[in-house]
PDB file of N, CA and C in Angstrom:
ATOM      1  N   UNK A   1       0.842  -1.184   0.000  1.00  0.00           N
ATOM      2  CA  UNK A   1       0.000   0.000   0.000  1.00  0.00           C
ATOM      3  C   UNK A   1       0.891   1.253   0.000  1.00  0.00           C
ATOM      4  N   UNK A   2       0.393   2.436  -0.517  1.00  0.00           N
ATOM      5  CA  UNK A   2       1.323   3.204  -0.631  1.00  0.00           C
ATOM      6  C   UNK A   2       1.047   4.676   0.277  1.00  0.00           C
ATOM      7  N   UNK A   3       2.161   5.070   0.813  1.00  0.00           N
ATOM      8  CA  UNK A   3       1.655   6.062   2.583  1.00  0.00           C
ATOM      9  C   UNK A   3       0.990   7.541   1.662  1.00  0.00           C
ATOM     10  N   UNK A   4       0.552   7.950   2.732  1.00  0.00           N
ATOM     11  CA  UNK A   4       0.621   9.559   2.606  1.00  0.00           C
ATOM     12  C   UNK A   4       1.550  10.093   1.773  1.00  0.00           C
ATOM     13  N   UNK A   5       2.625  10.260   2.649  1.00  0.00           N
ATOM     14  CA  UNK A   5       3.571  10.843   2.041  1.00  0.00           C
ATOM     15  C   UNK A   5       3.982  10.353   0.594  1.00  0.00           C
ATOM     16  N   UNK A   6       4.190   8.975   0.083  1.00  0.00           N
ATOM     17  CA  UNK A   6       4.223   8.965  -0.894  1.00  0.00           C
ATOM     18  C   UNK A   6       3.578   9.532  -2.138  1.00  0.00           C
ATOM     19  N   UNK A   7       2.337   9.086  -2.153  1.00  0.00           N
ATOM     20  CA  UNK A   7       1.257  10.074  -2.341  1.00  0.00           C
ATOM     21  C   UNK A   7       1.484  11.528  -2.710  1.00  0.00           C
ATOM     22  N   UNK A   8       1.495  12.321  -1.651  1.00  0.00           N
ATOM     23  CA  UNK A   8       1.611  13.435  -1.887  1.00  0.00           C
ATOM     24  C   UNK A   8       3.477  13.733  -2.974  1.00  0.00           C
ATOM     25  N   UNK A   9       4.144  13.136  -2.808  1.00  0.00           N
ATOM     26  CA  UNK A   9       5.022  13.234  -3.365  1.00  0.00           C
ATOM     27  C   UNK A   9       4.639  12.779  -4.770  1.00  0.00           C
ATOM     28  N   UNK A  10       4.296  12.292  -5.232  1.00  0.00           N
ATOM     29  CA  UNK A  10       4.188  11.703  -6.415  1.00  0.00           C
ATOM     30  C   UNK A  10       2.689  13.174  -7.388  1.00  0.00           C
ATOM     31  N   UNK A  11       2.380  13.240  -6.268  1.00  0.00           N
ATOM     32  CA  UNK A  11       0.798  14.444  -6.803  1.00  0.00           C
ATOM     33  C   UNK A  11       1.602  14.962  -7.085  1.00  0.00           C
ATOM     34  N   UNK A  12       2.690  15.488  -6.105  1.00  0.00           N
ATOM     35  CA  UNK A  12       3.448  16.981  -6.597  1.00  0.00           C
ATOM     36  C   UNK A  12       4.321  16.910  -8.129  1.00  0.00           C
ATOM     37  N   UNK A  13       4.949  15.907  -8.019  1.00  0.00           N
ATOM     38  CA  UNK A  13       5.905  15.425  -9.401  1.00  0.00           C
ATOM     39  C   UNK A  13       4.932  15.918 -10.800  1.00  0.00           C
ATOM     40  N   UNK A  14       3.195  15.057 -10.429  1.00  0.00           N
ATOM     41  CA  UNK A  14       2.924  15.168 -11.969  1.00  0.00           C
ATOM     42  C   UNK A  14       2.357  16.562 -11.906  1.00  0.00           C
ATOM     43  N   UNK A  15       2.179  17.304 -10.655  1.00  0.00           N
ATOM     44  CA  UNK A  15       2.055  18.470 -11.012  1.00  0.00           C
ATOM     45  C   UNK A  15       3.041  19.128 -11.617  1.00  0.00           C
ATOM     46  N   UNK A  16       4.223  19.029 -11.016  1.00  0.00           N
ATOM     47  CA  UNK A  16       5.223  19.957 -11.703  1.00  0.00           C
ATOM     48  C   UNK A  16       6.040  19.633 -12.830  1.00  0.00           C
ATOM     49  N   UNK A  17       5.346  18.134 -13.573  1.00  0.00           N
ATOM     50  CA  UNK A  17       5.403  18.230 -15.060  1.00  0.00           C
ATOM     51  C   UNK A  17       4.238  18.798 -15.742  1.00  0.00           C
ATOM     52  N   UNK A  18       3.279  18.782 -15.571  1.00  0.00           N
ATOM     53  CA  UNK A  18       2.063  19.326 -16.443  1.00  0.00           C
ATOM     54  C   UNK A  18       2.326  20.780 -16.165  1.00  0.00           C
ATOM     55  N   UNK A  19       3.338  21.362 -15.701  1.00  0.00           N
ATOM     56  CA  UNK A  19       3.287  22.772 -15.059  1.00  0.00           C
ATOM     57  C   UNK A  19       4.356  23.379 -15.950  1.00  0.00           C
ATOM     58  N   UNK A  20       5.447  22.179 -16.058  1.00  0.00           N
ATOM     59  CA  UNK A  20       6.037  22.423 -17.225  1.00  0.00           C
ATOM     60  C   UNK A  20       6.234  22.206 -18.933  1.00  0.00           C
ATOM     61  N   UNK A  21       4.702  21.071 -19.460  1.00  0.00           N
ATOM     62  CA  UNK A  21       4.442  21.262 -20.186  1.00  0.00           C
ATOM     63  C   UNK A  21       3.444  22.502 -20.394  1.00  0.00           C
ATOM     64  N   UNK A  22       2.957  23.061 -19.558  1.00  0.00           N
ATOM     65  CA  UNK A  22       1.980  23.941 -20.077  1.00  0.00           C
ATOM     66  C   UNK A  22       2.610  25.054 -20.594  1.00  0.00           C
ATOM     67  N   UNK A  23       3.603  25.236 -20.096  1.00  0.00           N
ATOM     68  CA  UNK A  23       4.747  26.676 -19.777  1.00  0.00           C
ATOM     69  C   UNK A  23       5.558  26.126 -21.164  1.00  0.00           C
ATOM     70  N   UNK A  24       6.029  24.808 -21.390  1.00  0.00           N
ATOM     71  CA  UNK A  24       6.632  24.795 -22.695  1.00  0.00           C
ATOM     72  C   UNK A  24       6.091  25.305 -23.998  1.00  0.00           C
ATOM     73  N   UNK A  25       4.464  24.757 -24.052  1.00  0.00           N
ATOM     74  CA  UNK A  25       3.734  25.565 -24.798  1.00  0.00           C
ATOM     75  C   UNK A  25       3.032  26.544 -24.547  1.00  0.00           C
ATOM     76  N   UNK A  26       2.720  27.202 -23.477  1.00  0.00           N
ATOM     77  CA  UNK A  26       2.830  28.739 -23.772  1.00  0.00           C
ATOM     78  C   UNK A  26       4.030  29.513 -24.454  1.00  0.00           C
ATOM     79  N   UNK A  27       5.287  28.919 -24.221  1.00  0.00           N
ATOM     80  CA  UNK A  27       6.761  29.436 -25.181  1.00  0.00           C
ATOM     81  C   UNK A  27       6.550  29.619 -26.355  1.00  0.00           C
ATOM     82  N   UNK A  28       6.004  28.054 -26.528  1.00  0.00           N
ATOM     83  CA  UNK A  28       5.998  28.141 -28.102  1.00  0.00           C
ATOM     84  C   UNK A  28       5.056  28.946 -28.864  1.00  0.00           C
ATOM     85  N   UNK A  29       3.578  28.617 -28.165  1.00  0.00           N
ATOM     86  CA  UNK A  29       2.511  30.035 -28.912  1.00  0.00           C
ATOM     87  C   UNK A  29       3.271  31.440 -28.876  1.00  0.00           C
ATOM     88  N   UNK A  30       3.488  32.212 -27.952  1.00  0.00           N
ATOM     89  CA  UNK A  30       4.377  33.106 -28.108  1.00  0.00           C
ATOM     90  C   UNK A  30       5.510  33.547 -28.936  1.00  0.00           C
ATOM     91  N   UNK A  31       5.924  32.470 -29.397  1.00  0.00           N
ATOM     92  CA  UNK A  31       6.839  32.647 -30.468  1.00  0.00           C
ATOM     93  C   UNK A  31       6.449  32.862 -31.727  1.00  0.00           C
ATOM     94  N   UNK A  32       5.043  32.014 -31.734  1.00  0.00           N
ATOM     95  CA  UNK A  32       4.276  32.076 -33.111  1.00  0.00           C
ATOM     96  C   UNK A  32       3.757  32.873 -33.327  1.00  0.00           C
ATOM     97  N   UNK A  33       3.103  33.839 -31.827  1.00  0.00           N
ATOM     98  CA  UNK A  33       2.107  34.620 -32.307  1.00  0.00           C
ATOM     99  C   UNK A  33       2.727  35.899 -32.981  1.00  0.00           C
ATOM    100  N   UNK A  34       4.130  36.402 -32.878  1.00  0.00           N
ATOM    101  CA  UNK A  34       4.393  37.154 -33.701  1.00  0.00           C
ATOM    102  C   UNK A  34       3.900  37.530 -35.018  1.00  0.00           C
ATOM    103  N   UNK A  35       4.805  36.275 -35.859  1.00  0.00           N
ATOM    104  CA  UNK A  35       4.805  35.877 -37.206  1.00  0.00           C
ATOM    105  C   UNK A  35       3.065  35.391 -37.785  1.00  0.00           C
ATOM    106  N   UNK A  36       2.584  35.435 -37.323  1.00  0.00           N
ATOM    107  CA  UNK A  36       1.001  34.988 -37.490  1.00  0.00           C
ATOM    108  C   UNK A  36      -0.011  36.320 -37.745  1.00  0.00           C
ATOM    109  N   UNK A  37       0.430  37.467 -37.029  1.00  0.00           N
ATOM    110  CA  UNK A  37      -0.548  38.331 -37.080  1.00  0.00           C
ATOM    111  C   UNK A  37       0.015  39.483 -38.490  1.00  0.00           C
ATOM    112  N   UNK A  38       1.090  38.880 -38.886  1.00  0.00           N
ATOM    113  CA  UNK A  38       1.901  39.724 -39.971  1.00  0.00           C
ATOM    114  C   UNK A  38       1.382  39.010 -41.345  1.00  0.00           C
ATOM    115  N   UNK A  39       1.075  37.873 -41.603  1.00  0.00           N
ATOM    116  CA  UNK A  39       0.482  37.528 -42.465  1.00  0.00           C
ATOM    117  C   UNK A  39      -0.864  37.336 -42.605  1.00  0.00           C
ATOM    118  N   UNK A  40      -1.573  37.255 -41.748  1.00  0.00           N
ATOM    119  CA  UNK A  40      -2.732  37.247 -41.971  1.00  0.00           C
ATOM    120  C   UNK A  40      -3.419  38.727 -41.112  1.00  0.00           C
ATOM    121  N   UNK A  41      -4.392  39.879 -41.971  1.00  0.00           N
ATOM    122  CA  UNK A  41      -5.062  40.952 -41.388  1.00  0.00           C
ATOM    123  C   UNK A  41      -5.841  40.651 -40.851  1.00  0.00           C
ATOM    124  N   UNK A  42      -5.637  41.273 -39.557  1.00  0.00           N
ATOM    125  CA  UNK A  42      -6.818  41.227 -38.263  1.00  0.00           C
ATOM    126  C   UNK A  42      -7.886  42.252 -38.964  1.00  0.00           C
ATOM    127  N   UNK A  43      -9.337  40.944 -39.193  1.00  0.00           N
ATOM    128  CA  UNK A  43     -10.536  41.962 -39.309  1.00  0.00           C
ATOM    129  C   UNK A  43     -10.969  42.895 -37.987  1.00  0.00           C
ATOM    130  N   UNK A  44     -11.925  43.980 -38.718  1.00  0.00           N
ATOM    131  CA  UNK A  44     -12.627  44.618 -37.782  1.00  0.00           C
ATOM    132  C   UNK A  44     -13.315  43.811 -36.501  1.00  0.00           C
ATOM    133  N   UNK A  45     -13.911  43.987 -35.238  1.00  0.00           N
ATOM    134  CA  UNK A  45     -14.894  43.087 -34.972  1.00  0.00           C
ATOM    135  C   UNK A  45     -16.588  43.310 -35.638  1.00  0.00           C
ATOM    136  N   UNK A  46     -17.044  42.771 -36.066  1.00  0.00           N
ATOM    137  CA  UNK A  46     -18.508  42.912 -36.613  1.00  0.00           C
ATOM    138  C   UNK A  46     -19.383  43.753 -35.383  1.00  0.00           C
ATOM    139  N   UNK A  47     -19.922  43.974 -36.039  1.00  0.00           N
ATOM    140  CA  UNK A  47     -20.786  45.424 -35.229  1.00  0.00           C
ATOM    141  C   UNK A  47     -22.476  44.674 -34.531  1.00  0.00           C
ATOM    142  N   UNK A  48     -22.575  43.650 -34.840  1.00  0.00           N
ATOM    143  CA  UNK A  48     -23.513  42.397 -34.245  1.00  0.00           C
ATOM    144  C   UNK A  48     -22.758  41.789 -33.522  1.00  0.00           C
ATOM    145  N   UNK A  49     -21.443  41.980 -33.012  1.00  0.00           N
ATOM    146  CA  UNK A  49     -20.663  41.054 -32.279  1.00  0.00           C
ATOM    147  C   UNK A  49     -20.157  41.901 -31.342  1.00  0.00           C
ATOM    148  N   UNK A  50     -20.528  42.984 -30.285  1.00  0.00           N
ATOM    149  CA  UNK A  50     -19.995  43.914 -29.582  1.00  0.00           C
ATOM    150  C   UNK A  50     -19.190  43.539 -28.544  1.00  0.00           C
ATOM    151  N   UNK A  51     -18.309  44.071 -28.320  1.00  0.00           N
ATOM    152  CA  UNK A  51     -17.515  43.667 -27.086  1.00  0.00           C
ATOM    153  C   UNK A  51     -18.176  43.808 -25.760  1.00  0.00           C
ATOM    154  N   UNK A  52     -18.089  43.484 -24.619  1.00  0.00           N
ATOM    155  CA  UNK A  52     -18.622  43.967 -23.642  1.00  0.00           C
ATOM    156  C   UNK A  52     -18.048  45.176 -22.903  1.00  0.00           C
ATOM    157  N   UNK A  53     -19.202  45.822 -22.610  1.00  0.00           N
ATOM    158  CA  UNK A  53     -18.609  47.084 -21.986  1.00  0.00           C
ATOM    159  C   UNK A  53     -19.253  46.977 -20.386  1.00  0.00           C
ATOM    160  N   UNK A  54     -18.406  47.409 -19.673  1.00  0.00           N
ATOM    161  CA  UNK A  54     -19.117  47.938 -18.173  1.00  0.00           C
ATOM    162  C   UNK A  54     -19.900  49.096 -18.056  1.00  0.00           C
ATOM    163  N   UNK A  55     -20.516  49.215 -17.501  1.00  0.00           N
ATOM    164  CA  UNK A  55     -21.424  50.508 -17.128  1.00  0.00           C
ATOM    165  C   UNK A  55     -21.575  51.303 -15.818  1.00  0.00           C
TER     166      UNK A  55
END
């Protein structure tokens, strides 16, 4: 059977790989999003599609 502590040691591990895949690809979008918005033109937003505003 496996203790507490093990347990919690092992939660923490796959946390702090999924913590560092997430962070690997946030890198990589970031890198892309440069080069992405240079070739393709950002439309207007449509005027039936309003942003939200506070009031």
């Amino acid at each position: 059977m496996i203790s507490n502590n093990e347990r919690m040691r092992i939660r923490r591990q796959m946390q702090r790989r999924i913590n560092e895949v997430v962070a690997e690809r946030r890198r990589t979008r970031q890198l892309e999003v440069p080069v992405e918005p240079a070739a393709q033109p950002v439309e207007p937003t449509e005027p039936d599609n309003p942003r939200l505003t506070t009031v």
